[in-house]
C-alpha atoms as a PDB file:
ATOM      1  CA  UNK A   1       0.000   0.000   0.000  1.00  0.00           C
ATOM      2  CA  UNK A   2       2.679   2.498  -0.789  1.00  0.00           C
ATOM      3  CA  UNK A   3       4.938   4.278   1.496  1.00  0.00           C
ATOM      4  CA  UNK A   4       1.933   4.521   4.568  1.00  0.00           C
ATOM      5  CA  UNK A   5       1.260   2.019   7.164  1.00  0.00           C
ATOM      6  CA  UNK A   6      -2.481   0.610   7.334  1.00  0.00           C
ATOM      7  CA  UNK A   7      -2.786   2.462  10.697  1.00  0.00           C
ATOM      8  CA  UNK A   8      -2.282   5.717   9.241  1.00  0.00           C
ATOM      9  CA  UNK A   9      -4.551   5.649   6.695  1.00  0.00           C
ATOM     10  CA  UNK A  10      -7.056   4.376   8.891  1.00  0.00           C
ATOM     11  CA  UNK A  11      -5.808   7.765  11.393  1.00  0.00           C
ATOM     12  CA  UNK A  12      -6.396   9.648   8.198  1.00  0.00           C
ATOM     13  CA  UNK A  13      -9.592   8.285   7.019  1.00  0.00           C
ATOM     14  CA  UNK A  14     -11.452   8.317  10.675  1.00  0.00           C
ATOM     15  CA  UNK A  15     -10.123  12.707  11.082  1.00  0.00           C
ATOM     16  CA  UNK A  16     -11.523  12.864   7.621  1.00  0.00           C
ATOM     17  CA  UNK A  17     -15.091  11.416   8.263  1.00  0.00           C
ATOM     18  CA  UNK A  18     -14.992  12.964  11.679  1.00  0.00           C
ATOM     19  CA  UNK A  19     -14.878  16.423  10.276  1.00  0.00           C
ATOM     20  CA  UNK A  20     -17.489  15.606   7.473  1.00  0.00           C
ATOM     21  CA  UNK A  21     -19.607  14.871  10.375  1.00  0.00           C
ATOM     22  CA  UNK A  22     -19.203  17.698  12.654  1.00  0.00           C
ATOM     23  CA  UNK A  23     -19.631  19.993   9.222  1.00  0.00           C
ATOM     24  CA  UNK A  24     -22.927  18.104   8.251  1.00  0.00           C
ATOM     25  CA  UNK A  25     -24.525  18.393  12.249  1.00  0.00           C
ATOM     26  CA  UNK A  26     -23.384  22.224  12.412  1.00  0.00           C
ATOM     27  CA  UNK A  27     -24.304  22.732   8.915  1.00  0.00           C
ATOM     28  CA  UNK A  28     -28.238  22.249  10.055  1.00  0.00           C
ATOM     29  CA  UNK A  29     -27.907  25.196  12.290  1.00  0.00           C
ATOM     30  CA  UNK A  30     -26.942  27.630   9.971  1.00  0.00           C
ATOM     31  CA  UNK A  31     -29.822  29.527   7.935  1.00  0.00           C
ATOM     32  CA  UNK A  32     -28.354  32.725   5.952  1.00  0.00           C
ATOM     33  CA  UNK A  33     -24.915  32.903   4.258  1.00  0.00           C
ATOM     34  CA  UNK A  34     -24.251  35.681   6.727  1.00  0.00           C
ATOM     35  CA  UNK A  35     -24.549  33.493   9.707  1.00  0.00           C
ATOM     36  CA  UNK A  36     -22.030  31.065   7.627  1.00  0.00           C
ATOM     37  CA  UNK A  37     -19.608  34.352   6.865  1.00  0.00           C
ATOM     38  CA  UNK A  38     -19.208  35.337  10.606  1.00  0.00           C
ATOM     39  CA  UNK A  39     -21.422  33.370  12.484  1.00  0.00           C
ATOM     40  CA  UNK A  40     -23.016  35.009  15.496  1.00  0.00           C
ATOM     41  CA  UNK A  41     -20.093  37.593  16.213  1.00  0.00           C
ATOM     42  CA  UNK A  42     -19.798  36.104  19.964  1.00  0.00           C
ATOM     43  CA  UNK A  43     -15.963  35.876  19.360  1.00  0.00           C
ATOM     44  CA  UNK A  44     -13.092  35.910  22.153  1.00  0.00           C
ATOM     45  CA  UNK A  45     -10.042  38.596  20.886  1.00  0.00           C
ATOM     46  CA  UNK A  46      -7.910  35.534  21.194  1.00  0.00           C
ATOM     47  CA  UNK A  47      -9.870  33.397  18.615  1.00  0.00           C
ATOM     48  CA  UNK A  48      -9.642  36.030  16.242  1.00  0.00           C
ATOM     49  CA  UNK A  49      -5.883  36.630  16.895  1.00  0.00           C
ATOM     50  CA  UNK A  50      -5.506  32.563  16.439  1.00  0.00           C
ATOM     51  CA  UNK A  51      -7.415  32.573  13.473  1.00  0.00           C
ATOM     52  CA  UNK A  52      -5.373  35.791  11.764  1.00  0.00           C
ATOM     53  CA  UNK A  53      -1.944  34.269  12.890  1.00  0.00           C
ATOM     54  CA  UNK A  54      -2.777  30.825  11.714  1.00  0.00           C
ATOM     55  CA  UNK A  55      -3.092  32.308   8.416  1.00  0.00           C
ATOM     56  CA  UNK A  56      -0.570  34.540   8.061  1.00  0.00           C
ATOM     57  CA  UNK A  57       2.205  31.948   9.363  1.00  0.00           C
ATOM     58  CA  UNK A  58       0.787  29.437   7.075  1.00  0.00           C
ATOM     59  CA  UNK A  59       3.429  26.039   6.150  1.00  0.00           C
ATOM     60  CA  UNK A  60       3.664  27.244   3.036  1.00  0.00           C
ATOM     61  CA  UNK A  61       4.739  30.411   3.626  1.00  0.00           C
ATOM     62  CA  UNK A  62       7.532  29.452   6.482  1.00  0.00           C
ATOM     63  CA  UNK A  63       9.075  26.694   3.938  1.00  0.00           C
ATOM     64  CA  UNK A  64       8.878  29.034   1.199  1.00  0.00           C
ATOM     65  CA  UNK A  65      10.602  32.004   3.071  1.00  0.00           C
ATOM     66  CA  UNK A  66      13.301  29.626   4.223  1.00  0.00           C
ATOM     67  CA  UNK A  67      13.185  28.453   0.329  1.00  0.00           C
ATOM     68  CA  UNK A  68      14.050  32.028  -0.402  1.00  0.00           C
ATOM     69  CA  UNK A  69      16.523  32.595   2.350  1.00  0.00           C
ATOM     70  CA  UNK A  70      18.316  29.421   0.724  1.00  0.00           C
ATOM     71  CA  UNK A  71      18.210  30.413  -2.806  1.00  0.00           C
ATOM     72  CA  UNK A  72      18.771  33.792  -2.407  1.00  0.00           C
ATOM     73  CA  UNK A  73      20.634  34.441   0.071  1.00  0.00           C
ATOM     74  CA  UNK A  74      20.999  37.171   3.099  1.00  0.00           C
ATOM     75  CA  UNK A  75      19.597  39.483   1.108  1.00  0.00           C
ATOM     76  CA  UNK A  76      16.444  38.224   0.882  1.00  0.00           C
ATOM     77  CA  UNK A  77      16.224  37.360   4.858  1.00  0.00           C
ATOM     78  CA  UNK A  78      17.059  40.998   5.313  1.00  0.00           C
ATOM     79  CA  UNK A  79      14.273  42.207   3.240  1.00  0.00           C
ATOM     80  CA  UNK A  80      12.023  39.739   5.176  1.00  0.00           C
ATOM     81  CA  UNK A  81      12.811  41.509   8.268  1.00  0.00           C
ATOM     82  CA  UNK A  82      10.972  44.604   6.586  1.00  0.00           C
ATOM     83  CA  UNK A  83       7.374  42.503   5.592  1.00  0.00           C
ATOM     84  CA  UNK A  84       6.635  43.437   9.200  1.00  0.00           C
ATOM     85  CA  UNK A  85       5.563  46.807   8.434  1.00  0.00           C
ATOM     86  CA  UNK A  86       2.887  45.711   6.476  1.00  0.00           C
ATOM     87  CA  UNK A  87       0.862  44.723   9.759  1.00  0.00           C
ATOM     88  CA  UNK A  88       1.672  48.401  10.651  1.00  0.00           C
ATOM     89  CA  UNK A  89       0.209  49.715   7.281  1.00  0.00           C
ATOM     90  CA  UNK A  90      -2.785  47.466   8.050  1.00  0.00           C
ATOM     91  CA  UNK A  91      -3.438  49.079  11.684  1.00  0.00           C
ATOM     92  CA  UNK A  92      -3.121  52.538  10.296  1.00  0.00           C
ATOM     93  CA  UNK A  93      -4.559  52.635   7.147  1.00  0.00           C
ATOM     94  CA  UNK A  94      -7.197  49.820   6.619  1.00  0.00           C
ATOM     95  CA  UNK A  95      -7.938  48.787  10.312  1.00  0.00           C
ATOM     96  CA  UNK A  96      -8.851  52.380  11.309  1.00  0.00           C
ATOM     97  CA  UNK A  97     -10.915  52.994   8.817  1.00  0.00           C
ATOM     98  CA  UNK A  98     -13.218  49.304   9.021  1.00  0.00           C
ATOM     99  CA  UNK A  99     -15.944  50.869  10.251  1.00  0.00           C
ATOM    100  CA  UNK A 100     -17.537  52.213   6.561  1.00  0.00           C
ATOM    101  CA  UNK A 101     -17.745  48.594   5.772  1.00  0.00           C
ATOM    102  CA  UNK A 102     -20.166  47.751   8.395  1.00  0.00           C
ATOM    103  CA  UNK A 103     -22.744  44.932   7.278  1.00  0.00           C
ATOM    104  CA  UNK A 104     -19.980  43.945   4.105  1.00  0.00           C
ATOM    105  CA  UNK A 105     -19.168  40.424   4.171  1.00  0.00           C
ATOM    106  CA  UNK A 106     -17.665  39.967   0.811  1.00  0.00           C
ATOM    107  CA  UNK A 107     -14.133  42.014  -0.633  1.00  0.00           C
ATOM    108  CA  UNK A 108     -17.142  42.537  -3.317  1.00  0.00           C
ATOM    109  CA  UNK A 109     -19.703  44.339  -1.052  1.00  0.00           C
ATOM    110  CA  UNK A 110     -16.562  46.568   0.182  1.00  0.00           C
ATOM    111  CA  UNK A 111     -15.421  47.440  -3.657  1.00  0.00           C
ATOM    112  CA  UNK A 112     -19.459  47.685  -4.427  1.00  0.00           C
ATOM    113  CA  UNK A 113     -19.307  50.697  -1.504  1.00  0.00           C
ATOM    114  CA  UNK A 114     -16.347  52.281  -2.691  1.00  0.00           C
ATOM    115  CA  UNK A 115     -16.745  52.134  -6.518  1.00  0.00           C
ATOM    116  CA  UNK A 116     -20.579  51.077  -7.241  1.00  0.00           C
ATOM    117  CA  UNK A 117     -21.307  48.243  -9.984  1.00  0.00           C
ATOM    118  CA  UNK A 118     -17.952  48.450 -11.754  1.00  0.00           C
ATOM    119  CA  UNK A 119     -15.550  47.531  -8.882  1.00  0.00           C
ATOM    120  CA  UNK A 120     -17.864  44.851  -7.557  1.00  0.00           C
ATOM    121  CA  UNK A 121     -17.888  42.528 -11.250  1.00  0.00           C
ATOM    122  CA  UNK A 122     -14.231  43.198 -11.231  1.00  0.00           C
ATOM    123  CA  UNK A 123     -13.339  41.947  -7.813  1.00  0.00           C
ATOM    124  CA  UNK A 124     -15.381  39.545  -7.966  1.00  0.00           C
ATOM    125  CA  UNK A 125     -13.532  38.456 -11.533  1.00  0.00           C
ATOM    126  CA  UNK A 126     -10.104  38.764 -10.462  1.00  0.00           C
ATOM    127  CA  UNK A 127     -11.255  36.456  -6.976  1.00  0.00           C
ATOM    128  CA  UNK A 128     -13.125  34.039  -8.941  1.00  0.00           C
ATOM    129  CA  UNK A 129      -9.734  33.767 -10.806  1.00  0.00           C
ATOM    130  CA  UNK A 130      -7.551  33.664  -8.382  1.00  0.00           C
ATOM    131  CA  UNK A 131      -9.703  30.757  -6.528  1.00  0.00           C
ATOM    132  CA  UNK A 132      -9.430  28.760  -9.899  1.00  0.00           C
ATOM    133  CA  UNK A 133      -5.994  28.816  -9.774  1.00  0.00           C
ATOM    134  CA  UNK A 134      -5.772  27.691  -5.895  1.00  0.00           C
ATOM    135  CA  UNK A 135      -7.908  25.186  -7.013  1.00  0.00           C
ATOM    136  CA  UNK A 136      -6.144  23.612  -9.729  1.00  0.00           C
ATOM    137  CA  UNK A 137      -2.687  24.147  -7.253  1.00  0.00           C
ATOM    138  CA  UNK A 138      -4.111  22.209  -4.580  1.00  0.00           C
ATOM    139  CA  UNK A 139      -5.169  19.211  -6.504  1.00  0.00           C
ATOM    140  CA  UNK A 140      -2.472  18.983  -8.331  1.00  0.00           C
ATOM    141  CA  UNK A 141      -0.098  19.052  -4.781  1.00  0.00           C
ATOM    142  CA  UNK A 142      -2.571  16.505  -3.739  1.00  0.00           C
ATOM    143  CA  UNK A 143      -2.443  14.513  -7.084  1.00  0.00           C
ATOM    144  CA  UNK A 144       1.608  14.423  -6.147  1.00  0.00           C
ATOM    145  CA  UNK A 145       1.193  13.199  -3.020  1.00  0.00           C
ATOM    146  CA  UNK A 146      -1.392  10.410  -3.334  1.00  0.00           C
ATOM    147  CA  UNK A 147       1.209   9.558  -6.054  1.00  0.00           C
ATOM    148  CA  UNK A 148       3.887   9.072  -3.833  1.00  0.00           C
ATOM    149  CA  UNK A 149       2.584   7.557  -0.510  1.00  0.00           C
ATOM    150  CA  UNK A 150       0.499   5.464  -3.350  1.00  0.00           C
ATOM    151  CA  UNK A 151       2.197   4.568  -6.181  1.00  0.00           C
END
Protein backbone atom coordinates (compact mmCIF):
# COMPACT_ATOMS: atom_id res chain seq x y z
CA UNK A 1 0.00 0.00 0.00
CA UNK A 2 2.68 2.50 -0.79
CA UNK A 3 4.94 4.28 1.50
CA UNK A 4 1.93 4.52 4.57
CA UNK A 5 1.26 2.02 7.16
CA UNK A 6 -2.48 0.61 7.33
CA UNK A 7 -2.79 2.46 10.70
CA UNK A 8 -2.28 5.72 9.24
CA UNK A 9 -4.55 5.65 6.70
CA UNK A 10 -7.06 4.38 8.89
CA UNK A 11 -5.81 7.76 11.39
CA UNK A 12 -6.40 9.65 8.20
CA UNK A 13 -9.59 8.28 7.02
CA UNK A 14 -11.45 8.32 10.67
CA UNK A 15 -10.12 12.71 11.08
CA UNK A 16 -11.52 12.86 7.62
CA UNK A 17 -15.09 11.42 8.26
CA UNK A 18 -14.99 12.96 11.68
CA UNK A 19 -14.88 16.42 10.28
CA UNK A 20 -17.49 15.61 7.47
CA UNK A 21 -19.61 14.87 10.37
CA UNK A 22 -19.20 17.70 12.65
CA UNK A 23 -19.63 19.99 9.22
CA UNK A 24 -22.93 18.10 8.25
CA UNK A 25 -24.53 18.39 12.25
CA UNK A 26 -23.38 22.22 12.41
CA UNK A 27 -24.30 22.73 8.92
CA UNK A 28 -28.24 22.25 10.06
CA UNK A 29 -27.91 25.20 12.29
CA UNK A 30 -26.94 27.63 9.97
CA UNK A 31 -29.82 29.53 7.93
CA UNK A 32 -28.35 32.73 5.95
CA UNK A 33 -24.92 32.90 4.26
CA UNK A 34 -24.25 35.68 6.73
CA UNK A 35 -24.55 33.49 9.71
CA UNK A 36 -22.03 31.06 7.63
CA UNK A 37 -19.61 34.35 6.87
CA UNK A 38 -19.21 35.34 10.61
CA UNK A 39 -21.42 33.37 12.48
CA UNK A 40 -23.02 35.01 15.50
CA UNK A 41 -20.09 37.59 16.21
CA UNK A 42 -19.80 36.10 19.96
CA UNK A 43 -15.96 35.88 19.36
CA UNK A 44 -13.09 35.91 22.15
CA UNK A 45 -10.04 38.60 20.89
CA UNK A 46 -7.91 35.53 21.19
CA UNK A 47 -9.87 33.40 18.61
CA UNK A 48 -9.64 36.03 16.24
CA UNK A 49 -5.88 36.63 16.89
CA UNK A 50 -5.51 32.56 16.44
CA UNK A 51 -7.41 32.57 13.47
CA UNK A 52 -5.37 35.79 11.76
CA UNK A 53 -1.94 34.27 12.89
CA UNK A 54 -2.78 30.83 11.71
CA UNK A 55 -3.09 32.31 8.42
CA UNK A 56 -0.57 34.54 8.06
CA UNK A 57 2.20 31.95 9.36
CA UNK A 58 0.79 29.44 7.07
CA UNK A 59 3.43 26.04 6.15
CA UNK A 60 3.66 27.24 3.04
CA UNK A 61 4.74 30.41 3.63
CA UNK A 62 7.53 29.45 6.48
CA UNK A 63 9.07 26.69 3.94
CA UNK A 64 8.88 29.03 1.20
CA UNK A 65 10.60 32.00 3.07
CA UNK A 66 13.30 29.63 4.22
CA UNK A 67 13.18 28.45 0.33
CA UNK A 68 14.05 32.03 -0.40
CA UNK A 69 16.52 32.60 2.35
CA UNK A 70 18.32 29.42 0.72
CA UNK A 71 18.21 30.41 -2.81
CA UNK A 72 18.77 33.79 -2.41
CA UNK A 73 20.63 34.44 0.07
CA UNK A 74 21.00 37.17 3.10
CA UNK A 75 19.60 39.48 1.11
CA UNK A 76 16.44 38.22 0.88
CA UNK A 77 16.22 37.36 4.86
CA UNK A 78 17.06 41.00 5.31
CA UNK A 79 14.27 42.21 3.24
CA UNK A 80 12.02 39.74 5.18
CA UNK A 81 12.81 41.51 8.27
CA UNK A 82 10.97 44.60 6.59
CA UNK A 83 7.37 42.50 5.59
CA UNK A 84 6.64 43.44 9.20
CA UNK A 85 5.56 46.81 8.43
CA UNK A 86 2.89 45.71 6.48
CA UNK A 87 0.86 44.72 9.76
CA UNK A 88 1.67 48.40 10.65
CA UNK A 89 0.21 49.72 7.28
CA UNK A 90 -2.78 47.47 8.05
CA UNK A 91 -3.44 49.08 11.68
CA UNK A 92 -3.12 52.54 10.30
CA UNK A 93 -4.56 52.63 7.15
CA UNK A 94 -7.20 49.82 6.62
CA UNK A 95 -7.94 48.79 10.31
CA UNK A 96 -8.85 52.38 11.31
CA UNK A 97 -10.91 52.99 8.82
CA UNK A 98 -13.22 49.30 9.02
CA UNK A 99 -15.94 50.87 10.25
CA UNK A 100 -17.54 52.21 6.56
CA UNK A 101 -17.74 48.59 5.77
CA UNK A 102 -20.17 47.75 8.39
CA UNK A 103 -22.74 44.93 7.28
CA UNK A 104 -19.98 43.94 4.11
CA UNK A 105 -19.17 40.42 4.17
CA UNK A 106 -17.66 39.97 0.81
CA UNK A 107 -14.13 42.01 -0.63
CA UNK A 108 -17.14 42.54 -3.32
CA UNK A 109 -19.70 44.34 -1.05
CA UNK A 110 -16.56 46.57 0.18
CA UNK A 111 -15.42 47.44 -3.66
CA UNK A 112 -19.46 47.68 -4.43
CA UNK A 113 -19.31 50.70 -1.50
CA UNK A 114 -16.35 52.28 -2.69
CA UNK A 115 -16.74 52.13 -6.52
CA UNK A 116 -20.58 51.08 -7.24
CA UNK A 117 -21.31 48.24 -9.98
CA UNK A 118 -17.95 48.45 -11.75
CA UNK A 119 -15.55 47.53 -8.88
CA UNK A 120 -17.86 44.85 -7.56
CA UNK A 121 -17.89 42.53 -11.25
CA UNK A 122 -14.23 43.20 -11.23
CA UNK A 123 -13.34 41.95 -7.81
CA UNK A 124 -15.38 39.55 -7.97
CA UNK A 125 -13.53 38.46 -11.53
CA UNK A 126 -10.10 38.76 -10.46
CA UNK A 127 -11.26 36.46 -6.98
CA UNK A 128 -13.12 34.04 -8.94
CA UNK A 129 -9.73 33.77 -10.81
CA UNK A 130 -7.55 33.66 -8.38
CA UNK A 131 -9.70 30.76 -6.53
CA UNK A 132 -9.43 28.76 -9.90
CA UNK A 133 -5.99 28.82 -9.77
CA UNK A 134 -5.77 27.69 -5.90
CA UNK A 135 -7.91 25.19 -7.01
CA UNK A 136 -6.14 23.61 -9.73
CA UNK A 137 -2.69 24.15 -7.25
CA UNK A 138 -4.11 22.21 -4.58
CA UNK A 139 -5.17 19.21 -6.50
CA UNK A 140 -2.47 18.98 -8.33
CA UNK A 141 -0.10 19.05 -4.78
CA UNK A 142 -2.57 16.51 -3.74
CA UNK A 143 -2.44 14.51 -7.08
CA UNK A 144 1.61 14.42 -6.15
CA UNK A 145 1.19 13.20 -3.02
CA UNK A 146 -1.39 10.41 -3.33
CA UNK A 147 1.21 9.56 -6.05
CA UNK A 148 3.89 9.07 -3.83
CA UNK A 149 2.58 7.56 -0.51
CA UNK A 150 0.50 5.46 -3.35
CA UNK A 151 2.20 4.57 -6.18
Amino acid sequence: MGKLHITDIYIVGIYLLLCLAIGLYKSTKIKTIKEYAIGNRNFATFTIIATIFATYVSAGCTVGKVEGIYNSGALYGLALLFTSFNWLLVKNIYAKNIGQFKGCITMSEIMQKLYGNYGSYITSFILISKCIGAIAVSVTAVGLLFNYFFV
